[in-house]
N, C-alpha and C. Protein backbone atom coordinates (compact mmCIF):
# COMPACT_ATOMS: atom_id res chain seq x y z
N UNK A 1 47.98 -24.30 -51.90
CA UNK A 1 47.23 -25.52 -51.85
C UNK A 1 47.84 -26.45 -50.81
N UNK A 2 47.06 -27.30 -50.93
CA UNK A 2 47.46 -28.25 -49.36
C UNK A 2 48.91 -29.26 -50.05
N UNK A 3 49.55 -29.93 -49.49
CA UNK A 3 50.56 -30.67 -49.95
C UNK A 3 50.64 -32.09 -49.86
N UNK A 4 49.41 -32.41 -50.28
CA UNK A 4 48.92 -33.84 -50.64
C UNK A 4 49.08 -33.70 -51.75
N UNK A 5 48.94 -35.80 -52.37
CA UNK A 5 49.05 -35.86 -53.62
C UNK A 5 48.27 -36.68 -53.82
N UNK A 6 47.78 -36.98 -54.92
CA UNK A 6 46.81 -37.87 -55.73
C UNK A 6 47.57 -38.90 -55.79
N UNK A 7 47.02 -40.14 -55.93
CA UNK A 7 47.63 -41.82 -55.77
C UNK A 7 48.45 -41.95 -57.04
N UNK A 8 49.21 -42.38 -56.77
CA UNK A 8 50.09 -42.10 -58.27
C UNK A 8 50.34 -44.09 -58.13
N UNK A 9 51.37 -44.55 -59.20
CA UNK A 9 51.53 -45.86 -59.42
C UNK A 9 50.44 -46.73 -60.68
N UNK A 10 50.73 -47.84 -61.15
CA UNK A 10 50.25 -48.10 -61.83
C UNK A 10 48.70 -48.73 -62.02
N UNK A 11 48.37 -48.91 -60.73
CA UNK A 11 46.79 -49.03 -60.53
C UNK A 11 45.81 -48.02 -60.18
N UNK A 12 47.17 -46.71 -59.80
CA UNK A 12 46.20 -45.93 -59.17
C UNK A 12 44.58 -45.28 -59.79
N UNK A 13 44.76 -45.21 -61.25
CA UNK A 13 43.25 -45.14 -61.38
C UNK A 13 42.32 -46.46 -61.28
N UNK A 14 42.97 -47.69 -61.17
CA UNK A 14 41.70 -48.63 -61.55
C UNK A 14 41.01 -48.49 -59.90
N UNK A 15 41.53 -47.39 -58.58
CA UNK A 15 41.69 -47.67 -57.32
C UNK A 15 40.46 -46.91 -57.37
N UNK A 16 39.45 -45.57 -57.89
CA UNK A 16 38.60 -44.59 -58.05
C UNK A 16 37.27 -45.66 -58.81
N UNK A 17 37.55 -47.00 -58.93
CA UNK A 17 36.75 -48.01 -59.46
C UNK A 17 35.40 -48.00 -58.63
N UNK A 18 34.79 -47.53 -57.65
CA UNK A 18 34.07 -47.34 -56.38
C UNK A 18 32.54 -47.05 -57.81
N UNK A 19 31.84 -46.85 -57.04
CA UNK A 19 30.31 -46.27 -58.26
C UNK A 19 30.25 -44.92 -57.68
N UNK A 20 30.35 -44.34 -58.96
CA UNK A 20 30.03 -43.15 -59.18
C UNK A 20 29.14 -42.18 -58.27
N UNK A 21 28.95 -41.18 -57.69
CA UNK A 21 28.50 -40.24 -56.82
C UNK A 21 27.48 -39.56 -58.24
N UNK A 22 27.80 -39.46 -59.81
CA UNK A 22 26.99 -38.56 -60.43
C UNK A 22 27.65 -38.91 -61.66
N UNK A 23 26.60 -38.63 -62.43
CA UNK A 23 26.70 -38.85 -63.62
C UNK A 23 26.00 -38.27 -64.55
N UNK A 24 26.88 -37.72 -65.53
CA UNK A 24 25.96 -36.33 -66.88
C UNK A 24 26.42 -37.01 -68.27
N UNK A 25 25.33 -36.46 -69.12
CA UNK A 25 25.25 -36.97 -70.54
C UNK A 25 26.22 -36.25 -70.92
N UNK A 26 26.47 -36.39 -72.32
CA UNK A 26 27.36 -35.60 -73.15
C UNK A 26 27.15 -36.27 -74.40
N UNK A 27 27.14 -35.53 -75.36
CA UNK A 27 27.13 -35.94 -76.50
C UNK A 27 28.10 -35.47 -77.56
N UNK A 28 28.59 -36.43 -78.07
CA UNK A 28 30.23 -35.84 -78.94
C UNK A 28 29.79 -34.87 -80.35
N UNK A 29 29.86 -33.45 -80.32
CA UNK A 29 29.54 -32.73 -81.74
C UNK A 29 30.95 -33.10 -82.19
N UNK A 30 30.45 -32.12 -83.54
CA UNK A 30 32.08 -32.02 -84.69
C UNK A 30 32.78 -31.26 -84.03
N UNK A 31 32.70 -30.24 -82.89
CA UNK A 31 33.88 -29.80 -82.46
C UNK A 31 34.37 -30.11 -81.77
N UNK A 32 34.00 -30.99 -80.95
CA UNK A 32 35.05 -31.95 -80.48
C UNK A 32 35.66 -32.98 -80.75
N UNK A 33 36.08 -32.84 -82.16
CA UNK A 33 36.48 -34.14 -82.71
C UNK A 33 37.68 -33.88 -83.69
N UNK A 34 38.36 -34.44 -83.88
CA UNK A 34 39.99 -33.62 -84.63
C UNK A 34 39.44 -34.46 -86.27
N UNK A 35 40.41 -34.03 -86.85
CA UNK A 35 40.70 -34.49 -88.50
C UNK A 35 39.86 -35.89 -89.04
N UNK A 36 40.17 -36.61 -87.44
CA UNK A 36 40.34 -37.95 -88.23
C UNK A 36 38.33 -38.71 -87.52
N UNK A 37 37.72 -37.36 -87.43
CA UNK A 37 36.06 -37.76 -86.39
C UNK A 37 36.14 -38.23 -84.63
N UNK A 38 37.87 -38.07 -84.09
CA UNK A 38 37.42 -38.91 -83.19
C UNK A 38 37.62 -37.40 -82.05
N UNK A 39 37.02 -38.02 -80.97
CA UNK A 39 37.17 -37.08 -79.43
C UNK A 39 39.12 -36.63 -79.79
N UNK A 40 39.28 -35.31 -79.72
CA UNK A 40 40.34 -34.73 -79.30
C UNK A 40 40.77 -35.15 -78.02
N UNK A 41 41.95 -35.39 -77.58
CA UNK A 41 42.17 -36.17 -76.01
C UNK A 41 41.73 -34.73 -74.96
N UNK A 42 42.19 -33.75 -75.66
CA UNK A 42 41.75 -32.52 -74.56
C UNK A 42 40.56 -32.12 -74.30
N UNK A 43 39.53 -32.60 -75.12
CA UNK A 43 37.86 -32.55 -74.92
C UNK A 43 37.30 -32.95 -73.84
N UNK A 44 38.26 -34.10 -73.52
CA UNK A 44 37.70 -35.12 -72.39
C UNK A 44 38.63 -34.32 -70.77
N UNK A 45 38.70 -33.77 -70.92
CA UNK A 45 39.09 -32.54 -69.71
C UNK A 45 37.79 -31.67 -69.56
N UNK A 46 37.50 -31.14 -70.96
CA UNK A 46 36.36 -30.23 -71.19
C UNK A 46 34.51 -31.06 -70.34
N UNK A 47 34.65 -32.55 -70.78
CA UNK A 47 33.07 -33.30 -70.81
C UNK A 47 33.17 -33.47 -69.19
N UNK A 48 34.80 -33.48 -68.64
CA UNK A 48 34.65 -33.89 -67.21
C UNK A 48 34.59 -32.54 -66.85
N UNK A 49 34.91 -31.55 -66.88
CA UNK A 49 34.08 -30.19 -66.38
C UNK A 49 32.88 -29.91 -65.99
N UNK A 50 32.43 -29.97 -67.60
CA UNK A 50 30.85 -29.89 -67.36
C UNK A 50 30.42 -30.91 -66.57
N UNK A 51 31.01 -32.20 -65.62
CA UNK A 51 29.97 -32.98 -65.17
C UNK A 51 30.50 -32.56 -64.14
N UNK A 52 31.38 -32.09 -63.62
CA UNK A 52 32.10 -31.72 -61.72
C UNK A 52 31.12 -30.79 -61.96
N UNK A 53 30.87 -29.47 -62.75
CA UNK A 53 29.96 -28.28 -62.71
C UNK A 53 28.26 -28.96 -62.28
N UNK A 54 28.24 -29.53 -62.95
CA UNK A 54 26.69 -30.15 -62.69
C UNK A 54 26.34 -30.88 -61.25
N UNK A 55 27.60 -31.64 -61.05
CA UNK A 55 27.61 -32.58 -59.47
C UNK A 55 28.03 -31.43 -58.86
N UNK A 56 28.40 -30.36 -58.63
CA UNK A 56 28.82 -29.09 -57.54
C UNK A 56 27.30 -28.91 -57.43
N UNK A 57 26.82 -28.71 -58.77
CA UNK A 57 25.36 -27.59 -58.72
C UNK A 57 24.29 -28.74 -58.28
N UNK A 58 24.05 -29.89 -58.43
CA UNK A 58 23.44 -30.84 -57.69
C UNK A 58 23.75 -30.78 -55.99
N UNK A 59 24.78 -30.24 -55.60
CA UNK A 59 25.25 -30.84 -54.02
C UNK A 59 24.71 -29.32 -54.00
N UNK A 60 24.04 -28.19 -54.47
CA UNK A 60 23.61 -26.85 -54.05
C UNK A 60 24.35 -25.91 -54.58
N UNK A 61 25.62 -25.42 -53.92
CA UNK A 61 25.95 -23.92 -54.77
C UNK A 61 26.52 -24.14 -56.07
N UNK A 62 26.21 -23.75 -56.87
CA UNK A 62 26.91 -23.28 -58.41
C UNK A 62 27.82 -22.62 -58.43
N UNK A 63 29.00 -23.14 -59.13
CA UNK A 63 30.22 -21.96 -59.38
C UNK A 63 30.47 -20.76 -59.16
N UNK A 64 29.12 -19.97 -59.85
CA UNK A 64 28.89 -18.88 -59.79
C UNK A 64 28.39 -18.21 -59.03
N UNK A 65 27.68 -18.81 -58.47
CA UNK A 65 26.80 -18.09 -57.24
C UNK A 65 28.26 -17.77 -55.75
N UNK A 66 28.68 -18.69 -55.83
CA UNK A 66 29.99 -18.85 -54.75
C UNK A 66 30.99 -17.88 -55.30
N UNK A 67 31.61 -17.43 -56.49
CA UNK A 67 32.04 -16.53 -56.92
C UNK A 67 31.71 -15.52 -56.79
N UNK A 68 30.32 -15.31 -57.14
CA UNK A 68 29.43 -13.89 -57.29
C UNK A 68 29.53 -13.20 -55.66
N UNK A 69 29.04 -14.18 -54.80
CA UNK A 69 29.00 -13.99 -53.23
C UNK A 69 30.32 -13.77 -52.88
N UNK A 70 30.99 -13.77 -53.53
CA UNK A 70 32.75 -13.40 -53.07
C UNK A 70 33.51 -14.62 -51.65
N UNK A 71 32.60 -15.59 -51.66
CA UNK A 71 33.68 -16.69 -51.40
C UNK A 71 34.59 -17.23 -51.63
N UNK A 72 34.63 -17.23 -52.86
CA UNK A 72 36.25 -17.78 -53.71
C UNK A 72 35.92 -18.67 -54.80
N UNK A 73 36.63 -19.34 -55.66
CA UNK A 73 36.08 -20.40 -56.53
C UNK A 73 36.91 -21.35 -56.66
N UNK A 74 36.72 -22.54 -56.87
CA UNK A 74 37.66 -23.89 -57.26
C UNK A 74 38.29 -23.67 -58.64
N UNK A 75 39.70 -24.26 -59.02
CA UNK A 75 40.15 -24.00 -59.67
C UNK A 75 41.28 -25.41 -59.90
N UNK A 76 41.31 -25.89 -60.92
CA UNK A 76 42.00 -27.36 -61.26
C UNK A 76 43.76 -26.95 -61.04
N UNK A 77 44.00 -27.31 -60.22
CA UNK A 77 45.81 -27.86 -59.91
C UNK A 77 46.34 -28.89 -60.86
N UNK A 78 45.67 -29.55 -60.70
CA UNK A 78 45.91 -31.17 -60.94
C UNK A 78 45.67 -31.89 -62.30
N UNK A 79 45.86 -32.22 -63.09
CA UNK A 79 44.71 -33.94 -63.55
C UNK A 79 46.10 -34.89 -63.84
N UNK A 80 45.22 -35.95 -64.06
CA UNK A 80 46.18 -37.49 -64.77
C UNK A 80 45.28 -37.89 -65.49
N UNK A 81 45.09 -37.89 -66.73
CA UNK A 81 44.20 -38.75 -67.69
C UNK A 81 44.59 -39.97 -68.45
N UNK A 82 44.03 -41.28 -68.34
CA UNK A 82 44.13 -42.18 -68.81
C UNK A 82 43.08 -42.41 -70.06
N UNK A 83 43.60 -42.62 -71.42
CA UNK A 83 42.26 -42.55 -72.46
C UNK A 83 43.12 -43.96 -72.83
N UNK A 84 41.31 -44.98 -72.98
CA UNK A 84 41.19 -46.03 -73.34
C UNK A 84 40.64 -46.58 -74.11
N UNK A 85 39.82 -45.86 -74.83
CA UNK A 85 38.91 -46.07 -76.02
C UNK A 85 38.86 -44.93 -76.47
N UNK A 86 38.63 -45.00 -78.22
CA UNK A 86 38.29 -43.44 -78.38
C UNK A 86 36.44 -43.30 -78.61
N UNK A 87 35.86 -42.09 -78.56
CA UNK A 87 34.87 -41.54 -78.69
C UNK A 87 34.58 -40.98 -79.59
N UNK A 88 33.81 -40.86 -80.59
CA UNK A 88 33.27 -40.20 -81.95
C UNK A 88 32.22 -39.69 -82.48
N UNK A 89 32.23 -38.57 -83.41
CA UNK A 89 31.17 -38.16 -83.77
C UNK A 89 30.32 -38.78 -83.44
N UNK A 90 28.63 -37.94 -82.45
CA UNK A 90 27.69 -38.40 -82.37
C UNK A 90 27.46 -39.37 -81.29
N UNK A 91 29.09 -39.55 -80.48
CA UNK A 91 28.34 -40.29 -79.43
C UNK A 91 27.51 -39.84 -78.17
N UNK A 92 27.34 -41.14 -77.44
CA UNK A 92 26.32 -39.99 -76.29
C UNK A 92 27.26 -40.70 -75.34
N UNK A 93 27.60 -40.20 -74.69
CA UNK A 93 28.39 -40.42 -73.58
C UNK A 93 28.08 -40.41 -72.29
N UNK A 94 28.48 -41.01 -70.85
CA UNK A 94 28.37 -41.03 -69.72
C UNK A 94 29.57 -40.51 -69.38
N UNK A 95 29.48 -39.00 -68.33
CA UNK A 95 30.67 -39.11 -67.56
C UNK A 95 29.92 -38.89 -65.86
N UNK A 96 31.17 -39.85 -65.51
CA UNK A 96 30.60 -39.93 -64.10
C UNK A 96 31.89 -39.19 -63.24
N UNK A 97 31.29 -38.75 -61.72
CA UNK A 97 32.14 -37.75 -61.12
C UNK A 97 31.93 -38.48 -59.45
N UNK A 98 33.40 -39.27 -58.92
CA UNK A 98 33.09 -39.77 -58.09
C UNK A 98 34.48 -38.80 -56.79
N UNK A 99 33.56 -38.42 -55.76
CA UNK A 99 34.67 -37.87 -55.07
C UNK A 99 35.40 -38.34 -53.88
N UNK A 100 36.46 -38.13 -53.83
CA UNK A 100 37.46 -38.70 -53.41
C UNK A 100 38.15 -38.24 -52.21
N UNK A 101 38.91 -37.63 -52.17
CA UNK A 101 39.89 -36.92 -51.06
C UNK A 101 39.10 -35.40 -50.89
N UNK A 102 38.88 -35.34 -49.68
CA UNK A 102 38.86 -33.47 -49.17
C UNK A 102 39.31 -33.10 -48.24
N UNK A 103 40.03 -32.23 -48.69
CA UNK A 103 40.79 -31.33 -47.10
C UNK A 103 40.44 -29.74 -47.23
N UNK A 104 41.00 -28.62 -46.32
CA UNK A 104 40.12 -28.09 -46.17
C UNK A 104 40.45 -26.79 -47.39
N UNK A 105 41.54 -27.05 -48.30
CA UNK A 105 41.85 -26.15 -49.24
C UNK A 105 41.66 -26.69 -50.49
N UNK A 106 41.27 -28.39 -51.02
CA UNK A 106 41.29 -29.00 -52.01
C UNK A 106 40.75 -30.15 -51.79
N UNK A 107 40.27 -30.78 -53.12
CA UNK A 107 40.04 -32.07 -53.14
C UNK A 107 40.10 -32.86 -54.50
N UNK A 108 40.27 -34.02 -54.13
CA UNK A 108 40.42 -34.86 -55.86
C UNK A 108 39.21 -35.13 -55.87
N UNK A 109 38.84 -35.72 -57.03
CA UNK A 109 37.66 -36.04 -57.93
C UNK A 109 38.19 -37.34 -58.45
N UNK A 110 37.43 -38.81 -58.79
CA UNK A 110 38.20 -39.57 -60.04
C UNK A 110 36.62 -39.39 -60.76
N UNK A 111 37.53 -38.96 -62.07
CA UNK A 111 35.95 -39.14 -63.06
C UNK A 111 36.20 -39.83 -64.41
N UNK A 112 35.09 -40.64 -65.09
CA UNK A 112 35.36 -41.58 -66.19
C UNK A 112 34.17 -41.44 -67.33
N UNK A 113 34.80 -41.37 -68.61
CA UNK A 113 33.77 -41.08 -69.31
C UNK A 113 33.06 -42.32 -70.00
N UNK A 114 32.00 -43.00 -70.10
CA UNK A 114 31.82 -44.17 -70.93
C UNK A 114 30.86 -43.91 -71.80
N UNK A 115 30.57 -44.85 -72.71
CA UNK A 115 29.67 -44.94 -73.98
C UNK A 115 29.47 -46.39 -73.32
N UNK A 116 27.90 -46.46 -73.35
CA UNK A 116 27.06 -47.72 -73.02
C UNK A 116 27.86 -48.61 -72.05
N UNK A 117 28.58 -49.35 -72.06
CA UNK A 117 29.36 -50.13 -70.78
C UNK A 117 30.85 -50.02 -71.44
N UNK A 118 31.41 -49.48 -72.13
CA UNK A 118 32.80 -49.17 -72.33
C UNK A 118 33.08 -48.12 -72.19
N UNK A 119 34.20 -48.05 -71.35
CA UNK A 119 34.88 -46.92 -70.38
C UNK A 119 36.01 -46.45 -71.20
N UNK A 120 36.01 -45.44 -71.69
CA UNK A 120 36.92 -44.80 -72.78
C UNK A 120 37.44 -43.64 -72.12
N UNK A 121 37.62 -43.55 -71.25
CA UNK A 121 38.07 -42.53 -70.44
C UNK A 121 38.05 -42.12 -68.58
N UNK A 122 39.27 -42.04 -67.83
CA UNK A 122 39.16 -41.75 -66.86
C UNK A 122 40.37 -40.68 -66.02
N UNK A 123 40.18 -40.41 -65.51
CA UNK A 123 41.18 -39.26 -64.43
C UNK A 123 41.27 -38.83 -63.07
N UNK A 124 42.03 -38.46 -62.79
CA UNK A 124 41.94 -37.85 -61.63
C UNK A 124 42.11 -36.78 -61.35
N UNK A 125 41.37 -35.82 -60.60
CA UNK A 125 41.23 -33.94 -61.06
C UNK A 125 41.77 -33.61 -59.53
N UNK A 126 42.64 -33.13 -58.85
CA UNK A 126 42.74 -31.97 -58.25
C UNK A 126 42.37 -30.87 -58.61
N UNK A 127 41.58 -30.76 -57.18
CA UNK A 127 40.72 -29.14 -57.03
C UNK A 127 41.09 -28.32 -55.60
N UNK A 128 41.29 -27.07 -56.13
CA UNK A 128 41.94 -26.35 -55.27
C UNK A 128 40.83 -25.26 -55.25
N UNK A 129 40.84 -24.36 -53.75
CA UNK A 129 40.07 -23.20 -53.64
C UNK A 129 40.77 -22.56 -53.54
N UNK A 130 40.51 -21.26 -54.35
CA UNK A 130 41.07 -19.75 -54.15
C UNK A 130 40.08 -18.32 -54.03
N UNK A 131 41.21 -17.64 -53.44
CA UNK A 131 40.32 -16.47 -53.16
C UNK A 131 41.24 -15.46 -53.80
N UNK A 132 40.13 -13.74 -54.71
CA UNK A 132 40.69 -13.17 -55.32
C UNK A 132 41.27 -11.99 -54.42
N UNK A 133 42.73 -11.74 -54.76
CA UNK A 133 43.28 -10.80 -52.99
C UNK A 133 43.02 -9.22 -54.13
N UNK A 134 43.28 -8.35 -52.94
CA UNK A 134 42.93 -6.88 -53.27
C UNK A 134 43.70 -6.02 -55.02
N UNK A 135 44.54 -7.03 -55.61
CA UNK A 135 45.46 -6.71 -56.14
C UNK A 135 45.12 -7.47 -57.50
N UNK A 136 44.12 -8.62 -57.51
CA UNK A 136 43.35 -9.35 -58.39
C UNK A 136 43.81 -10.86 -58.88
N UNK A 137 45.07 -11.27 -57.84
CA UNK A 137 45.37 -12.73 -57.88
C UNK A 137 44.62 -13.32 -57.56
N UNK A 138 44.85 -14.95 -57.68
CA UNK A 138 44.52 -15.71 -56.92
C UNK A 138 44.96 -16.72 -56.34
N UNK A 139 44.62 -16.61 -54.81
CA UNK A 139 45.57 -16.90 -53.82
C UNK A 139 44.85 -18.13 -53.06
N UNK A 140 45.72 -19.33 -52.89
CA UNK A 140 44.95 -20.63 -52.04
C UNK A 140 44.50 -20.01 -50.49
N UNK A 141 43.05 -20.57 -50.40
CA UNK A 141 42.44 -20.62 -49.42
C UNK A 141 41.83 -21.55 -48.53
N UNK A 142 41.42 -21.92 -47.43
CA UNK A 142 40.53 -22.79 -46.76
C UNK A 142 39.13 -22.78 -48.28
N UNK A 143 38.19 -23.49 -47.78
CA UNK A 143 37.05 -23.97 -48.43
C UNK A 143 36.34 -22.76 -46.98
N UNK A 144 35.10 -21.67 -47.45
CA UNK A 144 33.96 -22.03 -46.84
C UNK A 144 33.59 -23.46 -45.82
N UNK A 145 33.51 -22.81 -44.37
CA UNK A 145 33.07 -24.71 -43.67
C UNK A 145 31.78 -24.75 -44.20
N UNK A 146 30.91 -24.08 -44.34
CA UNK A 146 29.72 -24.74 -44.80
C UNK A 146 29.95 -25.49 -46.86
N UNK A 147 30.59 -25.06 -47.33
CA UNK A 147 30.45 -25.73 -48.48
C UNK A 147 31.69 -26.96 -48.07
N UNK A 148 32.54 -26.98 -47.04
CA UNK A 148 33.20 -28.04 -47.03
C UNK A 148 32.71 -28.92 -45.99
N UNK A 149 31.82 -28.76 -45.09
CA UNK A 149 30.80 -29.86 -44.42
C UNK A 149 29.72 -30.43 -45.65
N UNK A 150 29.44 -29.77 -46.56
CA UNK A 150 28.65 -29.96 -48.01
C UNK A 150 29.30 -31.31 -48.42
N UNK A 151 30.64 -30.75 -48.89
CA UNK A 151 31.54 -31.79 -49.57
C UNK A 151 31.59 -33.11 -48.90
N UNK A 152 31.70 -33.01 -47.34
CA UNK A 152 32.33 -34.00 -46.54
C UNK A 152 31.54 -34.74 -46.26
N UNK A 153 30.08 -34.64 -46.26
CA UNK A 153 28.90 -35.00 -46.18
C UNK A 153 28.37 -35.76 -47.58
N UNK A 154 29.13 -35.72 -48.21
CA UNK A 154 28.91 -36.69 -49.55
C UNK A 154 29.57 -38.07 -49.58
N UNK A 155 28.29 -39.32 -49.94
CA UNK A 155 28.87 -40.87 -50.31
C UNK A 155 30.44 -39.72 -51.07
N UNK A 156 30.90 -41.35 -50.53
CA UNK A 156 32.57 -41.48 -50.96
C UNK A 156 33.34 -40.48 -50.87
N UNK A 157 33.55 -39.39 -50.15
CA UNK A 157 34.36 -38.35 -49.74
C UNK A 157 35.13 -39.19 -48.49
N UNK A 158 36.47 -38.54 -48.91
CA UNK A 158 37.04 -38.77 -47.58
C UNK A 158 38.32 -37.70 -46.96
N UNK A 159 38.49 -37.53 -45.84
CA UNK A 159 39.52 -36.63 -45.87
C UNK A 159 41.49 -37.21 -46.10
N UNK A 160 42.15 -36.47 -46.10
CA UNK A 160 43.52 -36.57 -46.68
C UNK A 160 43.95 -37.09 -46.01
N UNK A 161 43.64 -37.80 -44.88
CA UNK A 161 44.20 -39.21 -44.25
C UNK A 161 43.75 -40.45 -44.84
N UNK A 162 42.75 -40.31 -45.96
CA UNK A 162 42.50 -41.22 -46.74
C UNK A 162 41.08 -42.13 -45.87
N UNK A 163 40.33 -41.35 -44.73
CA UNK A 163 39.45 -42.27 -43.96
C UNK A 163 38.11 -41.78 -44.55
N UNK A 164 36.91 -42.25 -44.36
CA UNK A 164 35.63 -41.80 -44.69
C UNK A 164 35.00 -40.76 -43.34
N UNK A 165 34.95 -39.45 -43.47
CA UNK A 165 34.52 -38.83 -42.29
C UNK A 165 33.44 -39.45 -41.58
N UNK A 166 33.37 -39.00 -40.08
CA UNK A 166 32.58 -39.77 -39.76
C UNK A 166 31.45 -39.01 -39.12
């Protein structure tokens, strides 16, 4: 993977504060919810999945299709999660997926989960591309240029000098 890092310090998530690039429902069942009814803290890894999966498959290729075609697939390095409210049985949730840094082997994501205008959740995801070698690892790669002109070509992307491509 490339040898950048995600903004670290004590504001660094309120800094991903920008509006959202995408945003997917979610709704809290009983299995995501521990003993006591509320969101498990590790669920909210799980709700921001499914919404990077949905904003990939909105910007065109699907996970799978890029896998299947033997390009390679993204794969999480990274997160920092900040939980600020909790979430509970039955809620319906917003998580939004706003992107951030891309270079040409990875990129961050900041994504935040809310219920109606309270923000109970946010992070920051490093994403890394890999490709599977003859032997069945997987080994860091460049991005596809066409799925990384995709990426770069998206509101609020920027590359690892921290500028907005131009």
């Amino acid at each position: 993977m490339e040898n950048t890092r995600m903004p670290s310090g004590p504001d660094a998530l309120a800094e991903g504060a920008a509006p959202a690039d995408f945003s997917w429902p979610v709704r809290v069942y009983w299995e995501d919810t521990d003993a006591g009814g509320v969101v498990f803290y590790a669920n909210y890894l799980k709700f921001f999945e499914r919404a990077r999966t949905e904003w990939l498959r909105s910007r065109g290729p699907s996970q799978e299709a890029l896998r299947q075609a033997g390009s390679g697939m993204f794969v999480v390095s990274e997160t920092r999660v900040k939980y600020l409210q909790p979430a509970v049985l039955d809620d319906s949730l917003r998580v939004t997926v706003q992107l951030g840094e891309v270079g040409r082997a990875s990129m961050a994501v900041f994504q935040q989960a809310w219920r109606g205008d309270t923000l109970l959740c946010e992070g920051h995801i490093r994403i890394g591309w890999v490709n599977r070698a003859a032997d069945g690892s997987l080994r860091p790669a460049r991005m596809p240029a066409d799925l990384l002109a995709q990426l770069q070509a998206q509101p609020g992307a920027q590359n690892p000098a921290g500028h907005a491509p131009q």
